[in-house]
Protein backbone atom coordinates (compact mmCIF):
# COMPACT_ATOMS: atom_id res chain seq x y z
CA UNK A 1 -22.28 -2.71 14.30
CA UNK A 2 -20.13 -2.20 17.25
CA UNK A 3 -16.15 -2.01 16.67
CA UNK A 4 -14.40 -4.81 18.23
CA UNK A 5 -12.70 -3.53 21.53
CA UNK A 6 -9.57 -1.71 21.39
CA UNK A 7 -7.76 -4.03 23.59
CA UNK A 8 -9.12 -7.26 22.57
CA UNK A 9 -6.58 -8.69 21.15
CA UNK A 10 -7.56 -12.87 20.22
CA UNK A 11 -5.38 -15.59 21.27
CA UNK A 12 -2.64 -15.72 18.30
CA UNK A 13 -3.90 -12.57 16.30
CA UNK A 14 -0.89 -10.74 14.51
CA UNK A 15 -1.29 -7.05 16.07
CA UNK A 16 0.45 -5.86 12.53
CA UNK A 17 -2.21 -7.87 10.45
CA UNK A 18 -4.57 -4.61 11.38
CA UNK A 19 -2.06 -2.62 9.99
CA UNK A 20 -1.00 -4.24 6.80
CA UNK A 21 -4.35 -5.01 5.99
CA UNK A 22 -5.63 -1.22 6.61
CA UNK A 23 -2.67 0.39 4.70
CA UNK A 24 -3.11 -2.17 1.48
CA UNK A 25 -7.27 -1.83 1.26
CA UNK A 26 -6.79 2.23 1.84
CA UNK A 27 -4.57 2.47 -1.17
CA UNK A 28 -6.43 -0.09 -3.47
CA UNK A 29 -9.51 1.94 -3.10
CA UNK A 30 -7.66 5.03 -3.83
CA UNK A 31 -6.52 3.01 -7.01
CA UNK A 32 -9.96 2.40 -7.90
CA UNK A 33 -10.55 6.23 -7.68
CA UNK A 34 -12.71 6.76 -4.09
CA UNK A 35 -10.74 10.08 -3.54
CA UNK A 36 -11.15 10.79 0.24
CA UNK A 37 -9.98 7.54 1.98
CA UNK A 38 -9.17 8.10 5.84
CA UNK A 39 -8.06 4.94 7.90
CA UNK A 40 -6.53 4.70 11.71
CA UNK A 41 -4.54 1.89 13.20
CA UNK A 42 -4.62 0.40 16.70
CA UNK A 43 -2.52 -2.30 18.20
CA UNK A 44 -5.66 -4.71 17.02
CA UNK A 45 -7.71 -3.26 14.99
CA UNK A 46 -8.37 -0.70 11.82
CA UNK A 47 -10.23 1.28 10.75
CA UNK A 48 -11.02 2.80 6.63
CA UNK A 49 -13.89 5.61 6.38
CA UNK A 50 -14.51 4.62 2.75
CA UNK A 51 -17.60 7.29 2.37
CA UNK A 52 -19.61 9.26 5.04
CA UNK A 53 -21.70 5.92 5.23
CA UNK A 54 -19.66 3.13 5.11
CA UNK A 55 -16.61 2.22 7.43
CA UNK A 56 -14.49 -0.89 7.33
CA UNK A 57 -13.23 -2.88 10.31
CA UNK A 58 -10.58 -4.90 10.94
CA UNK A 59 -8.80 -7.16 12.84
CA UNK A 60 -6.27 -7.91 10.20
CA UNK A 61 -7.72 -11.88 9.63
CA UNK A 62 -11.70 -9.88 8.97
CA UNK A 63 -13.00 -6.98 7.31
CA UNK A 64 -16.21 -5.84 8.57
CA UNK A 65 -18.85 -3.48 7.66
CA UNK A 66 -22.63 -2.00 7.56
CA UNK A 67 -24.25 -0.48 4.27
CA UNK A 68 -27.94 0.46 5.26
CA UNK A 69 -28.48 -1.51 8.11
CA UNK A 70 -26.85 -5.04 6.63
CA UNK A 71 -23.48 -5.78 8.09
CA UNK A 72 -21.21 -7.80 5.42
CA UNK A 73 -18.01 -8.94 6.11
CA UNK A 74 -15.27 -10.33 3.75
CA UNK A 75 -11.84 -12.41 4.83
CA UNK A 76 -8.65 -10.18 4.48
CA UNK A 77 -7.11 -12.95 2.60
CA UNK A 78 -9.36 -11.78 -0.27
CA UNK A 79 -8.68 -7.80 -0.47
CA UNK A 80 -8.79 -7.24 -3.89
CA UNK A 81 -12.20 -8.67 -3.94
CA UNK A 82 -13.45 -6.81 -1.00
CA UNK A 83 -11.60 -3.72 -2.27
CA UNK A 84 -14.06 -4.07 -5.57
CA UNK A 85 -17.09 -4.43 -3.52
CA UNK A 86 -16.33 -1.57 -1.32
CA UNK A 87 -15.35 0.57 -4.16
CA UNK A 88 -18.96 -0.29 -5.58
CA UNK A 89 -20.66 0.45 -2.50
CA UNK A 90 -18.86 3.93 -1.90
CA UNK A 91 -19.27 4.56 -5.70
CA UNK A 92 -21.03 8.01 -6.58
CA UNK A 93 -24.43 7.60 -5.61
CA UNK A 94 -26.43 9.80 -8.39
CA UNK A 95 -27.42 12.01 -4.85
CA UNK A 96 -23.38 12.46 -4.20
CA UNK A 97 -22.67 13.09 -8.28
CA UNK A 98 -25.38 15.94 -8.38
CA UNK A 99 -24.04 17.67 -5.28
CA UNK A 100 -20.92 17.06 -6.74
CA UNK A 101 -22.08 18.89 -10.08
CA UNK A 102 -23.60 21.95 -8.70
CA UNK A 103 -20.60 22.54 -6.32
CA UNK A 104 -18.84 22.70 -9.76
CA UNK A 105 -21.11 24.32 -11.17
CA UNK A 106 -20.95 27.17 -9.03
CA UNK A 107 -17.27 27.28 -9.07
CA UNK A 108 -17.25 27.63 -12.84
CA UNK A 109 -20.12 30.29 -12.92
CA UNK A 110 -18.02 32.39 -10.16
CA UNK A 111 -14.69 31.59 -12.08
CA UNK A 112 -16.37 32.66 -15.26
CA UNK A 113 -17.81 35.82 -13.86
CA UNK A 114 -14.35 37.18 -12.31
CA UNK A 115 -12.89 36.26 -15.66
C-alpha cells in the first residue's frame, strides 16, 4: 500500500483530523498494552507503527493498513473498534512471545549468575 501523498490535502479535509486521530489511536493501543507505539504527524496525514509489520494510515476521516498482503481499512469515526482490531493484529504472535522469553531468559540466567 502506498501512503497517500504528503501534500494531498482533499477538498474540505480538516489538516488536524490527522492529528487528533493519530494521537487518540496511539494511546488507545498503548491502553490495550502494545508497548512500543511510534506515530508521526503531517499537515494531512499520520502515521502509527503498531508492530514491525503493521502501520496505520491516516487522513484523519480513514485509517488504512496492510497485514500480510490484505490492505483493511476502518473509518476514524469508529477508533475504538479499529483500536481492538489493531491491537489483535499486533498482539504477540507465539514467534514474538518466544523471542520475547529467551531474551528474558537470558537476562535472568546472567542476573542470577552475577548474583
Amino acid at each position: 500500500m502506498q501512503p497517500p501523498g504528503p501534500h494531498a490535502s482533499p477538498q474540505g479535509t480538516n489538516t488536524g483530523a490527522a492529528s487528533s486521530v493519530t494521537r487518540s489511536l496511539a494511546e488507545m493501543l498503548r491502553q490495550r498494552g502494545i508497548e512500543h507505539v511510534y506515530s508521526a504527524v503531517y499537515p494531512t496525514v499520520g502515521v502509527i507503527s503498531v508492530a514491525p509489520d503493521l502501520t496505520v494510515w491516516t487522513d484523519g476521516r480513514t485509517l488504512r493498513w496492510n497485514r500480510d498482503g490484505t490492505p483493511d481499512d476502518c473509518p476514524a469515526a469508529d477508533l475504538q473498534a479499529a483500536a481492538e482490531q489493531l491491537a489483535t493484529l499486533a498482539g504477540p504472535s507465539p514467534a514474538r512471545k518466544t523471542e520475547r522469553e529467551q531474551r528474558n531468559g537470558s537476562l535472568d540466567r546472567e542476573y542470577r549468575s552475577k548474583a
